[in-house]
PDB file of N, CA and C in Angstrom:
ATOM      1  N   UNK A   1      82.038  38.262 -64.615  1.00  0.00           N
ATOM      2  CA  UNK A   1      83.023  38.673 -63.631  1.00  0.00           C
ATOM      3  C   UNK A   1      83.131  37.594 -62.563  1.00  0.00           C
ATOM      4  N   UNK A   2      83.940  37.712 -61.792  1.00  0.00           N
ATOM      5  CA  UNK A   2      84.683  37.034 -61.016  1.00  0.00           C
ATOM      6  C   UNK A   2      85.290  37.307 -59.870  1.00  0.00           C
ATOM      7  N   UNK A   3      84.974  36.796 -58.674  1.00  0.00           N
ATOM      8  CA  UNK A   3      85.780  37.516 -57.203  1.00  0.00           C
ATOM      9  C   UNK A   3      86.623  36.432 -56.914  1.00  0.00           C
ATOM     10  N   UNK A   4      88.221  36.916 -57.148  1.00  0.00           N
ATOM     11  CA  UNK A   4      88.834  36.033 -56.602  1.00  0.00           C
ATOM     12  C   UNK A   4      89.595  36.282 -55.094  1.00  0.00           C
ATOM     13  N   UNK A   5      89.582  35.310 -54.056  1.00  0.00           N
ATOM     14  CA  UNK A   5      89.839  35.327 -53.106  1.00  0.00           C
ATOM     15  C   UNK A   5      90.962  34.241 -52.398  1.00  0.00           C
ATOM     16  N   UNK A   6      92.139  34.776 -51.797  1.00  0.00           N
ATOM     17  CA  UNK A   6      92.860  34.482 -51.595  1.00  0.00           C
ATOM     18  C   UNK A   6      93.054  34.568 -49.940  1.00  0.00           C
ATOM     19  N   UNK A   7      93.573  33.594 -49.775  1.00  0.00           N
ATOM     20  CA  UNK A   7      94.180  33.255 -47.789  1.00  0.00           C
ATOM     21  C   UNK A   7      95.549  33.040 -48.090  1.00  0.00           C
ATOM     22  N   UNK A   8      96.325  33.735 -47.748  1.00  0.00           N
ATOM     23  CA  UNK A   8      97.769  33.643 -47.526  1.00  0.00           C
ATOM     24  C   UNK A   8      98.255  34.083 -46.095  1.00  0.00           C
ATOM     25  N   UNK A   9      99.306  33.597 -45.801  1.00  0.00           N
ATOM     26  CA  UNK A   9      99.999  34.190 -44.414  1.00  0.00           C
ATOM     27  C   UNK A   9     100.340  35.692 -45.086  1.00  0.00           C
ATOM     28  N   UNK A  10     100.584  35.813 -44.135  1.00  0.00           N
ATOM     29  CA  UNK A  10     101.209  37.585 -43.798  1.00  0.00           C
ATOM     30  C   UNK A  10     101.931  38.068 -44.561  1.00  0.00           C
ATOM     31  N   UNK A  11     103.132  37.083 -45.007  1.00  0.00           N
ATOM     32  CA  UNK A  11     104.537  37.387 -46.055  1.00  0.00           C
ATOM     33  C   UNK A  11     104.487  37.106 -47.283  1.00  0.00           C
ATOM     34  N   UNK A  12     102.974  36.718 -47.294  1.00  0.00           N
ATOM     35  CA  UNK A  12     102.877  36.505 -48.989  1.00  0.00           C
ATOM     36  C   UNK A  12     101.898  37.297 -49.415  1.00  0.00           C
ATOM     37  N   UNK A  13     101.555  38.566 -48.547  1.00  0.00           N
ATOM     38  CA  UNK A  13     100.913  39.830 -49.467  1.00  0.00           C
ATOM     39  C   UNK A  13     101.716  40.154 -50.647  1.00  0.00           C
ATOM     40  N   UNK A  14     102.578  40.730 -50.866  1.00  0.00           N
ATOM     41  CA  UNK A  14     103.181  41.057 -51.569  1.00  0.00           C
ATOM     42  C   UNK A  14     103.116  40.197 -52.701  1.00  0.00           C
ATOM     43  N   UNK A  15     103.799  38.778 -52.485  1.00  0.00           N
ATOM     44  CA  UNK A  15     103.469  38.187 -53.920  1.00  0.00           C
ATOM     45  C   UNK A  15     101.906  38.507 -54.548  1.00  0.00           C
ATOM     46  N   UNK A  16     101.205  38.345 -53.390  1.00  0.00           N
ATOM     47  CA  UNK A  16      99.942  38.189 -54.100  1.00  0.00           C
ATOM     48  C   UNK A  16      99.635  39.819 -54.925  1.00  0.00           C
ATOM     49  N   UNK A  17     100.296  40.561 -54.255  1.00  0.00           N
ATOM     50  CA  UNK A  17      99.977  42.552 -54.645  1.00  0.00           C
ATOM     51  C   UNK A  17     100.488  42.261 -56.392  1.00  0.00           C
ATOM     52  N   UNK A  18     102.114  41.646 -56.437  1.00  0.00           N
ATOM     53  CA  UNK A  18     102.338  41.421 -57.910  1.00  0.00           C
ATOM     54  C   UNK A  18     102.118  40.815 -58.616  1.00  0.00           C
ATOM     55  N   UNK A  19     101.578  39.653 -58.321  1.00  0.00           N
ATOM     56  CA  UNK A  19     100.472  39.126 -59.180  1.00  0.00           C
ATOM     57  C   UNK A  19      98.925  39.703 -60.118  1.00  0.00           C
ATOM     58  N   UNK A  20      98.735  40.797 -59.004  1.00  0.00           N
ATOM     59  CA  UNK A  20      96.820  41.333 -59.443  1.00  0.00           C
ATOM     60  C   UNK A  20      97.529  42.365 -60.078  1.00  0.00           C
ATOM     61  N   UNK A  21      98.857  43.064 -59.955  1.00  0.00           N
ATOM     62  CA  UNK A  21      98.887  44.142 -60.420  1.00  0.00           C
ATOM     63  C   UNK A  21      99.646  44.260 -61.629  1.00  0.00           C
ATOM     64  N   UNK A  22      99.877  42.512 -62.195  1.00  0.00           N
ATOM     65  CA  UNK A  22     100.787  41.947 -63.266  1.00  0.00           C
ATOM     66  C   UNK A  22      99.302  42.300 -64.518  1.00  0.00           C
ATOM     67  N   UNK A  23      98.361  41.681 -63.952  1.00  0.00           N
ATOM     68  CA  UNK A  23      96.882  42.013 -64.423  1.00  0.00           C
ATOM     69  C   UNK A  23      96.442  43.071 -64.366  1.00  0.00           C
ATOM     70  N   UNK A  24      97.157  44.349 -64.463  1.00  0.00           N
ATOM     71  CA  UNK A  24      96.142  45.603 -64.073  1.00  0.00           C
ATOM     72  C   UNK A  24      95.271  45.471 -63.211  1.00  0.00           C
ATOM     73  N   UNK A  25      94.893  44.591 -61.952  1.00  0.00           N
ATOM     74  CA  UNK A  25      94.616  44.889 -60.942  1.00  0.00           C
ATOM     75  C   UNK A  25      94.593  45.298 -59.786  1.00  0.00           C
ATOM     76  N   UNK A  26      94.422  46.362 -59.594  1.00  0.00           N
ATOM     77  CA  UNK A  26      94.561  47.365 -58.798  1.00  0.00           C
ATOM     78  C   UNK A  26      93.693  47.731 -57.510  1.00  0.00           C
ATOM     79  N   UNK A  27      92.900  47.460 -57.950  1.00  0.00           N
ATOM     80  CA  UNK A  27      91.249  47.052 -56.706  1.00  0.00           C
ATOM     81  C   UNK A  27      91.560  45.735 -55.615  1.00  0.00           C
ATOM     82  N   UNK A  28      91.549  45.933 -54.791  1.00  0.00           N
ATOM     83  CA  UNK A  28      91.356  44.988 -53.533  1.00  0.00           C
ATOM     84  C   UNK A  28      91.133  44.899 -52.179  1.00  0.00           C
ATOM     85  N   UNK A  29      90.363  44.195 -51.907  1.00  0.00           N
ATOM     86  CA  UNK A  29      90.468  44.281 -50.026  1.00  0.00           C
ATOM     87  C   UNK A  29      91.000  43.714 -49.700  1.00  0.00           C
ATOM     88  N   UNK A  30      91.902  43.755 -48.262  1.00  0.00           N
ATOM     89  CA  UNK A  30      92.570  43.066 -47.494  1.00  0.00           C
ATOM     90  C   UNK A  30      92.268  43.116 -45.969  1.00  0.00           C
ATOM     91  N   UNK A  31      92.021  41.758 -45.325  1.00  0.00           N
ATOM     92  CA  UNK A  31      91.587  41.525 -44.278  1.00  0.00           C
ATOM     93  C   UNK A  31      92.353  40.717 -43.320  1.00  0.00           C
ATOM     94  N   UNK A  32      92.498  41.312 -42.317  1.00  0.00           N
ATOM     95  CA  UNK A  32      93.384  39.933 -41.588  1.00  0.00           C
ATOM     96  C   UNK A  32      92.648  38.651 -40.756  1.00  0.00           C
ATOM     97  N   UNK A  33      92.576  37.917 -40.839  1.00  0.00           N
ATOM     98  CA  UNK A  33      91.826  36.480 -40.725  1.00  0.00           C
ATOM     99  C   UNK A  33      92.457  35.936 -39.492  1.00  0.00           C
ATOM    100  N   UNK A  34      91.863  34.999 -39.012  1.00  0.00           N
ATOM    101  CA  UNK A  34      92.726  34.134 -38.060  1.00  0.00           C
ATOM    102  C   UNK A  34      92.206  32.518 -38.782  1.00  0.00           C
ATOM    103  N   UNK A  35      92.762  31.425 -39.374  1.00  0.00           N
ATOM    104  CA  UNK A  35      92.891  30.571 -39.922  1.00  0.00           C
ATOM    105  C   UNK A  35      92.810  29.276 -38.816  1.00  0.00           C
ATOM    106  N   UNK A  36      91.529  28.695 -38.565  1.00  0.00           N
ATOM    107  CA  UNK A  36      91.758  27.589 -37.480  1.00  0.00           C
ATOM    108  C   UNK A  36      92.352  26.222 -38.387  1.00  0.00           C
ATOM    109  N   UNK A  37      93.628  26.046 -37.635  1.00  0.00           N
ATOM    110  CA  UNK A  37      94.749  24.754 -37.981  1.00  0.00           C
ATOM    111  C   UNK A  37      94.919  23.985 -36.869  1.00  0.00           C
ATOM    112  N   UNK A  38      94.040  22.844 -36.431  1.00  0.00           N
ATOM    113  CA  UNK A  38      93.762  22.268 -35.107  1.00  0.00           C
ATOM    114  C   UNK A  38      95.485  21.289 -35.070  1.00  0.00           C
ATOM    115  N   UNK A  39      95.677  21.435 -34.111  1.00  0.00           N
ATOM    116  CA  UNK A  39      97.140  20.939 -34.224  1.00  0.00           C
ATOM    117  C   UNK A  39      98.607  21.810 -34.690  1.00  0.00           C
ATOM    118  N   UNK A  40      98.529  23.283 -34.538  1.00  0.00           N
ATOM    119  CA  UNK A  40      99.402  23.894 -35.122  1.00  0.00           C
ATOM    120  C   UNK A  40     100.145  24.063 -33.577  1.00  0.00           C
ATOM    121  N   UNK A  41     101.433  24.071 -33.512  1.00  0.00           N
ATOM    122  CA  UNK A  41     102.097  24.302 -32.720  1.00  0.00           C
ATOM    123  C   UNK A  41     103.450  25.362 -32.815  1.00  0.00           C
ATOM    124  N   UNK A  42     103.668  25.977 -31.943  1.00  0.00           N
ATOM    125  CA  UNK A  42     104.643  27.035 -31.827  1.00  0.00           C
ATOM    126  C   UNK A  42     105.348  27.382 -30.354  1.00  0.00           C
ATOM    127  N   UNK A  43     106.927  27.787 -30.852  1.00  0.00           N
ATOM    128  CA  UNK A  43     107.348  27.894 -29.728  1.00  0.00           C
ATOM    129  C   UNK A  43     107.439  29.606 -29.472  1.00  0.00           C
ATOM    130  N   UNK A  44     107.354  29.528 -28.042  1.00  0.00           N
ATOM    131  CA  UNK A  44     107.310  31.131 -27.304  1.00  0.00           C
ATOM    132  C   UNK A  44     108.114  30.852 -26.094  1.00  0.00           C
ATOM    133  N   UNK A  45     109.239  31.050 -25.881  1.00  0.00           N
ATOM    134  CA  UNK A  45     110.166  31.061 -24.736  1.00  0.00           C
ATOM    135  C   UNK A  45     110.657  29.387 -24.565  1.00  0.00           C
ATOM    136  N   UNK A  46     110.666  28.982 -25.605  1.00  0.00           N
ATOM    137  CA  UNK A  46     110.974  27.179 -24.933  1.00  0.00           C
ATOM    138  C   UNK A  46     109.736  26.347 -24.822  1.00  0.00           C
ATOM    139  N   UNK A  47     108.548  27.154 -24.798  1.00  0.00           N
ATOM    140  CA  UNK A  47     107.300  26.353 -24.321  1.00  0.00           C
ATOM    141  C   UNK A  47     106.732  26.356 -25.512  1.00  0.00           C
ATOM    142  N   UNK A  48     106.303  24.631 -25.612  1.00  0.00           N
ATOM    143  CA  UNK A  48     105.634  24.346 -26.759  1.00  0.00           C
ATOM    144  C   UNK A  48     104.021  24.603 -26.853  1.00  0.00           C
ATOM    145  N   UNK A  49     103.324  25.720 -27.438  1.00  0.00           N
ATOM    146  CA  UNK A  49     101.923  26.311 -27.108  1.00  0.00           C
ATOM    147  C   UNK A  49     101.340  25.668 -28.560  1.00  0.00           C
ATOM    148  N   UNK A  50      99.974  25.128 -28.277  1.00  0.00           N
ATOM    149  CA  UNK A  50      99.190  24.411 -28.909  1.00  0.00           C
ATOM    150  C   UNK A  50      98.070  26.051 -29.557  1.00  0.00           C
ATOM    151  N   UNK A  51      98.443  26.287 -30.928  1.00  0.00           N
ATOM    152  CA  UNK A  51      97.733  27.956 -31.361  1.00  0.00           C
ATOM    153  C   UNK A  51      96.842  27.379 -32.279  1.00  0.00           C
ATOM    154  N   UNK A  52      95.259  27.567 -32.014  1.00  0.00           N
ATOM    155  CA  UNK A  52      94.418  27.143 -32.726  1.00  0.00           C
ATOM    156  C   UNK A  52      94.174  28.337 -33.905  1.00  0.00           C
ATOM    157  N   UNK A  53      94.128  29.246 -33.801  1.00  0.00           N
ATOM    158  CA  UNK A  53      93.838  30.563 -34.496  1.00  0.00           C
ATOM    159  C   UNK A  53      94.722  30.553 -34.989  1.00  0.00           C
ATOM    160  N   UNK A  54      95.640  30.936 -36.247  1.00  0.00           N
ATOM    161  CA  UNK A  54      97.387  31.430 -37.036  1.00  0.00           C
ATOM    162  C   UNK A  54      96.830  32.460 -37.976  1.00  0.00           C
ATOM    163  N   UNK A  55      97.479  33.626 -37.580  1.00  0.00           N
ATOM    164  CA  UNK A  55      97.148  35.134 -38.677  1.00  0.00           C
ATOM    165  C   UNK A  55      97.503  34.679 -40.025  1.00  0.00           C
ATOM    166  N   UNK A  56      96.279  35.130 -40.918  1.00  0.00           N
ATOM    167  CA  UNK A  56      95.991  35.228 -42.472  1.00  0.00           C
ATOM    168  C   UNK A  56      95.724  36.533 -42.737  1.00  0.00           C
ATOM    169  N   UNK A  57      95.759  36.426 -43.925  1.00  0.00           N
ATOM    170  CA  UNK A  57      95.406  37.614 -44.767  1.00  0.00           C
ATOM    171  C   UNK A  57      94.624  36.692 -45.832  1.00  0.00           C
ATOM    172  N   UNK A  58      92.937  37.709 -45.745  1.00  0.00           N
ATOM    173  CA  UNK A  58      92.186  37.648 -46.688  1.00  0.00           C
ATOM    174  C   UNK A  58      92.055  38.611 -47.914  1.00  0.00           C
ATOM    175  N   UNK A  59      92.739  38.503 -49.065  1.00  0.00           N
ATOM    176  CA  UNK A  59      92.973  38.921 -50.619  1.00  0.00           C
ATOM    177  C   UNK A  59      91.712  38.854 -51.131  1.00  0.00           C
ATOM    178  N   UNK A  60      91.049  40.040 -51.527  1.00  0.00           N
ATOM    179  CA  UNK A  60      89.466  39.749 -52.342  1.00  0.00           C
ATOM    180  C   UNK A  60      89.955  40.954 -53.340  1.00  0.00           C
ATOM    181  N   UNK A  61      89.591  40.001 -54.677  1.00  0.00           N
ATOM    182  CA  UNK A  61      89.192  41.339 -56.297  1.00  0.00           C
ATOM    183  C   UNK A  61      88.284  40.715 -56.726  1.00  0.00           C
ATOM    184  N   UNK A  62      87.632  41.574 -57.138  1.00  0.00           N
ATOM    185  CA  UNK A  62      86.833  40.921 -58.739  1.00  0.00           C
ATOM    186  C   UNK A  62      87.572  41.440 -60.289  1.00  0.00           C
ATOM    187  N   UNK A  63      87.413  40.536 -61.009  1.00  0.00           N
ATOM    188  CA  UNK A  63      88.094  40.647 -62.281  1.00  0.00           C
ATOM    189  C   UNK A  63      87.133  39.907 -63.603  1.00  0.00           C
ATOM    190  N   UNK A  64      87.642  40.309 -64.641  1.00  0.00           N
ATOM    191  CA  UNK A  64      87.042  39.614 -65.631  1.00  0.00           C
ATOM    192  C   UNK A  64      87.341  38.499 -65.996  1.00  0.00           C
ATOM    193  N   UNK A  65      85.974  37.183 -66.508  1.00  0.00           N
ATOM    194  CA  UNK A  65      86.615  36.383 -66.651  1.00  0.00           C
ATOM    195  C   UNK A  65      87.524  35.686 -67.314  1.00  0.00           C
ATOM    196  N   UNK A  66      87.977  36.443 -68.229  1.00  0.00           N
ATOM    197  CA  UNK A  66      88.497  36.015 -69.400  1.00  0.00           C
ATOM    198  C   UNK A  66      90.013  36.416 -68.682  1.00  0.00           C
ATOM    199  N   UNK A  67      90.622  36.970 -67.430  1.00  0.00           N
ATOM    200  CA  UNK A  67      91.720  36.706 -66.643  1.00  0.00           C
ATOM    201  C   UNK A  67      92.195  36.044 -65.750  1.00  0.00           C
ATOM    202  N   UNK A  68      90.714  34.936 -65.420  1.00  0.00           N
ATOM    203  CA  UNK A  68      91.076  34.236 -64.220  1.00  0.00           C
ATOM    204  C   UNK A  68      91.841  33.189 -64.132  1.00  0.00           C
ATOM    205  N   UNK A  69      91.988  32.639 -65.381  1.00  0.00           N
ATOM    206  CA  UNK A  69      92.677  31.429 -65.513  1.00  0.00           C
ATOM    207  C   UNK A  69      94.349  31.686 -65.093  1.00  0.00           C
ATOM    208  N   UNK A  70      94.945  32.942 -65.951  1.00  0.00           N
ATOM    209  CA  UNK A  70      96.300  33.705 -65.957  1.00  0.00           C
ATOM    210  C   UNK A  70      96.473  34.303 -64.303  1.00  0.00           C
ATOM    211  N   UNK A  71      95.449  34.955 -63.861  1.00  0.00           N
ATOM    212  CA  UNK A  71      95.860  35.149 -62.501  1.00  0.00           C
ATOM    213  C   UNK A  71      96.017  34.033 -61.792  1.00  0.00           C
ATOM    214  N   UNK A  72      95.482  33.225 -62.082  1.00  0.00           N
ATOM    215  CA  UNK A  72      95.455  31.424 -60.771  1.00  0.00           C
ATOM    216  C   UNK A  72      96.500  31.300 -61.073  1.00  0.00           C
ATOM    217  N   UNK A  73      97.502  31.277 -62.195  1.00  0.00           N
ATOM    218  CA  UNK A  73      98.153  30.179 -62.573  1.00  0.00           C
ATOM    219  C   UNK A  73      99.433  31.243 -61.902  1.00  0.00           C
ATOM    220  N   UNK A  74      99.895  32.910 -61.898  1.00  0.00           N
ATOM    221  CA  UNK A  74     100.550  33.747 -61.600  1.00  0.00           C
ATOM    222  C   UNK A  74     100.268  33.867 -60.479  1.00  0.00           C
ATOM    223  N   UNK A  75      99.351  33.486 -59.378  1.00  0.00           N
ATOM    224  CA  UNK A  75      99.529  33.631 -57.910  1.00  0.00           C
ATOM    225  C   UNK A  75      99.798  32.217 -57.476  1.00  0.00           C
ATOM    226  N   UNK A  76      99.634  31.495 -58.036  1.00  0.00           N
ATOM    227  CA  UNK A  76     100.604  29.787 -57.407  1.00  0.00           C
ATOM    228  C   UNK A  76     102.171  30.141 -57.795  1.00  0.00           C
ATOM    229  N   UNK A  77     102.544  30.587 -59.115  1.00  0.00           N
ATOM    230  CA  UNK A  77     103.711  30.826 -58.939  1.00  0.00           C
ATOM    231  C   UNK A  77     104.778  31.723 -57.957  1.00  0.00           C
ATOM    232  N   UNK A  78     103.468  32.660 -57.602  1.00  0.00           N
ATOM    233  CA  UNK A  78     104.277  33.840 -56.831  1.00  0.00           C
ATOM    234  C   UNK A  78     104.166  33.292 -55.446  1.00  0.00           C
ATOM    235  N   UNK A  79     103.527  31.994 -55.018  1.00  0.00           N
ATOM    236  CA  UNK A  79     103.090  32.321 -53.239  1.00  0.00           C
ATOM    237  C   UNK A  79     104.107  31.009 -53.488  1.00  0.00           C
ATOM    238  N   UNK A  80     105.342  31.500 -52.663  1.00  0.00           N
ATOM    239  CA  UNK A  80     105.989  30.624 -51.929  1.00  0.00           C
ATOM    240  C   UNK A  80     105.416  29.421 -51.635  1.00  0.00           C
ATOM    241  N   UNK A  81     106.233  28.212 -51.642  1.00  0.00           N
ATOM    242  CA  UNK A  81     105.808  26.664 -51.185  1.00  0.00           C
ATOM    243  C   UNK A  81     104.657  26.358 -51.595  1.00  0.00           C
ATOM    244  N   UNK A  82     103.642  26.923 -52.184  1.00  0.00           N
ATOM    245  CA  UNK A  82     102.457  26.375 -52.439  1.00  0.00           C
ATOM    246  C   UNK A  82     101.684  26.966 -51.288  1.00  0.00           C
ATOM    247  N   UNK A  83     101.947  28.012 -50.428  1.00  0.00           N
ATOM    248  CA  UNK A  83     101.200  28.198 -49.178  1.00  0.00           C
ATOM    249  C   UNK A  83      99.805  28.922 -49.407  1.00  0.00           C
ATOM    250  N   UNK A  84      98.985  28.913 -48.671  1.00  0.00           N
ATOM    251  CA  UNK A  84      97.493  29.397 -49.191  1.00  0.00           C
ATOM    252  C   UNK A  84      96.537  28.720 -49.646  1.00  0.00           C
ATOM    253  N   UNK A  85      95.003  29.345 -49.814  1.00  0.00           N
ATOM    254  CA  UNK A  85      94.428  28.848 -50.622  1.00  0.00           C
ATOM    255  C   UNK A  85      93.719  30.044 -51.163  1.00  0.00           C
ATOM    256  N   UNK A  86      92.763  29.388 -52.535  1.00  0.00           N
ATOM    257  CA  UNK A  86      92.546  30.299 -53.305  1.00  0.00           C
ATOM    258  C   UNK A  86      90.914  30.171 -53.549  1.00  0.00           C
ATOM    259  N   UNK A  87      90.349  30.894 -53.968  1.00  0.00           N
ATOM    260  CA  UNK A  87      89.034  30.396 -53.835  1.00  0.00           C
ATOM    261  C   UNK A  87      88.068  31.498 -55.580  1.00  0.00           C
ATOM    262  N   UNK A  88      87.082  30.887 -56.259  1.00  0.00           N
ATOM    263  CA  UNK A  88      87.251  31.891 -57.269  1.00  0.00           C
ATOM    264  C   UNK A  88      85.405  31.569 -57.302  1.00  0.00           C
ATOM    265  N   UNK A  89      84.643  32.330 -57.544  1.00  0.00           N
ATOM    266  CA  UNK A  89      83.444  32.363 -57.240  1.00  0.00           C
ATOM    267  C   UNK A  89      82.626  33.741 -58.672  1.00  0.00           C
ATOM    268  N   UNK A  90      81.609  33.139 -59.282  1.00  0.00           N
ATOM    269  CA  UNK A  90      80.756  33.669 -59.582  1.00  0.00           C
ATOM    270  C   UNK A  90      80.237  35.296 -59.235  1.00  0.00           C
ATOM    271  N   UNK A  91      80.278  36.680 -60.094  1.00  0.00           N
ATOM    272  CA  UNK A  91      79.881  37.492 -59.436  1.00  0.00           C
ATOM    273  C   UNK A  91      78.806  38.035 -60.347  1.00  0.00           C
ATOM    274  N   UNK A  92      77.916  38.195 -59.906  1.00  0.00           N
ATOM    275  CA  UNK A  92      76.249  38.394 -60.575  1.00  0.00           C
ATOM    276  C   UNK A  92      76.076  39.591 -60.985  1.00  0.00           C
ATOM    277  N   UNK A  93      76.508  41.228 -60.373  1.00  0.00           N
ATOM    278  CA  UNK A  93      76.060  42.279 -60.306  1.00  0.00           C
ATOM    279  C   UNK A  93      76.967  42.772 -59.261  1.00  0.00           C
ATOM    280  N   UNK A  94      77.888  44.108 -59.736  1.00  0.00           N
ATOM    281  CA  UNK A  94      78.202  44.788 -58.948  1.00  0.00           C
ATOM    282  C   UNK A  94      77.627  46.482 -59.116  1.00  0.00           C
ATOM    283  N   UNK A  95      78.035  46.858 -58.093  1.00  0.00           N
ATOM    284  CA  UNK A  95      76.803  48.001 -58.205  1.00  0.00           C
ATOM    285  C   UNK A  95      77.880  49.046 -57.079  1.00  0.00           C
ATOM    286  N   UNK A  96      78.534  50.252 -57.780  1.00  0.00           N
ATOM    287  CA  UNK A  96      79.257  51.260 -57.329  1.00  0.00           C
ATOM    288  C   UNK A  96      78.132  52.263 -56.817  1.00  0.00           C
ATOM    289  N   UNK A  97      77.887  52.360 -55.222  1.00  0.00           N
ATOM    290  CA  UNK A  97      76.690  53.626 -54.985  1.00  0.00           C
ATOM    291  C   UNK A  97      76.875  54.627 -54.873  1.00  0.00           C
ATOM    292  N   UNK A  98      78.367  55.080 -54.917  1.00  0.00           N
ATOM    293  CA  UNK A  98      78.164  56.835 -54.590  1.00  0.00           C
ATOM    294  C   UNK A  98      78.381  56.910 -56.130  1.00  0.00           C
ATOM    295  N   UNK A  99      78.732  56.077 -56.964  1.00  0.00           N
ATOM    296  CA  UNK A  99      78.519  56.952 -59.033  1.00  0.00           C
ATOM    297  C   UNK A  99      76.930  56.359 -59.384  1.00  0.00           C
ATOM    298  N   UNK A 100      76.508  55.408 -58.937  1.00  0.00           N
ATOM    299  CA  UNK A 100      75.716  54.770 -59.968  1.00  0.00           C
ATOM    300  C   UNK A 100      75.707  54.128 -60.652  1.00  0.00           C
ATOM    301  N   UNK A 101      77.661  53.477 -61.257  1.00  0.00           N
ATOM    302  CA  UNK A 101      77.479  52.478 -62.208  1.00  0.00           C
ATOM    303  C   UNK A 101      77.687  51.321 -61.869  1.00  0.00           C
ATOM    304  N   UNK A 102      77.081  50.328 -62.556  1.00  0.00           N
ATOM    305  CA  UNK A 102      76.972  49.117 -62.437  1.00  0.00           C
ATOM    306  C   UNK A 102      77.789  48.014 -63.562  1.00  0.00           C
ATOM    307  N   UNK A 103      78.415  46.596 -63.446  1.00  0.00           N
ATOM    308  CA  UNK A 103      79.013  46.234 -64.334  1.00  0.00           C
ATOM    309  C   UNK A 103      79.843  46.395 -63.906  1.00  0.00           C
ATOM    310  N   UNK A 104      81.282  45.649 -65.328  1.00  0.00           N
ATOM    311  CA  UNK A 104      82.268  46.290 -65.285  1.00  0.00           C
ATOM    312  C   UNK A 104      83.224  48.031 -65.003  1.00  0.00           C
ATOM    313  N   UNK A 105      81.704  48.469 -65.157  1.00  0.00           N
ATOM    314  CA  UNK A 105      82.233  50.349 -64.902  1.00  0.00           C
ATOM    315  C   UNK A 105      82.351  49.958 -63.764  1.00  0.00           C
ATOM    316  N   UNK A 106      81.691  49.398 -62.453  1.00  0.00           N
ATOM    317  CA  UNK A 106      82.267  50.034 -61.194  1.00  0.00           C
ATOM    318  C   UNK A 106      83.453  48.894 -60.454  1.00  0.00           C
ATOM    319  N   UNK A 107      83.718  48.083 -61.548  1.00  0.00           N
ATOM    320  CA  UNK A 107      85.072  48.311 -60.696  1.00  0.00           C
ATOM    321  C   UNK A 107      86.072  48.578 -61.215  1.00  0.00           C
TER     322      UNK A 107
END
């Protein structure tokens, strides 16, 4: 198994929702992040404000691996401009505690 994790802005939940759920994935957390981009600038009334922090959304599933390749390749297509990043990591043992099962049963 496999936790894949995704940083997208705000407006690319959605792509990312039809992507996991192109995969029968249905399981996910979503977190809102603040993304430090030293040099990001924005205007608010005319005034040019120097915003170190810019709202993200953190995308976490785990999946099997034998889908990760098809989901990477279906969430670059779906996230606009190339925006985001993606991150895909090793998962050792998951362990569901209010059933007891472990493995693929709990997620």
């Amino acid at each position: 198994m496999k936790i894949v994790t995704a940083l997208v802005r705000p407006h690319g939940l959605d792509a990312v929702r039809r992507a996991l759920e192109r995969h029968a994935v249905l399981g996910m957390t979503i977190t809102e992040v603040g993304a430090h981009e030293p040099g990001h600038v924005e205007v608010h009334k005319g005034a040019r404000i120097e915003v170190d922090l810019v709202p993200r959304l953190r995308v976490e599933t785990v999946v099997d691996d034998d889908i990760v390749e098809r989901l990477l390749d279906q969430l670059v297509t779906n996230l606009d401009g190339g925006d985001g990043q993606i991150w895909v990591r090793q998962v050792d043992l998951v362990l569901r505690v209010r059933t007891g099962e472990m493995g693929q049963d709990a997620v």
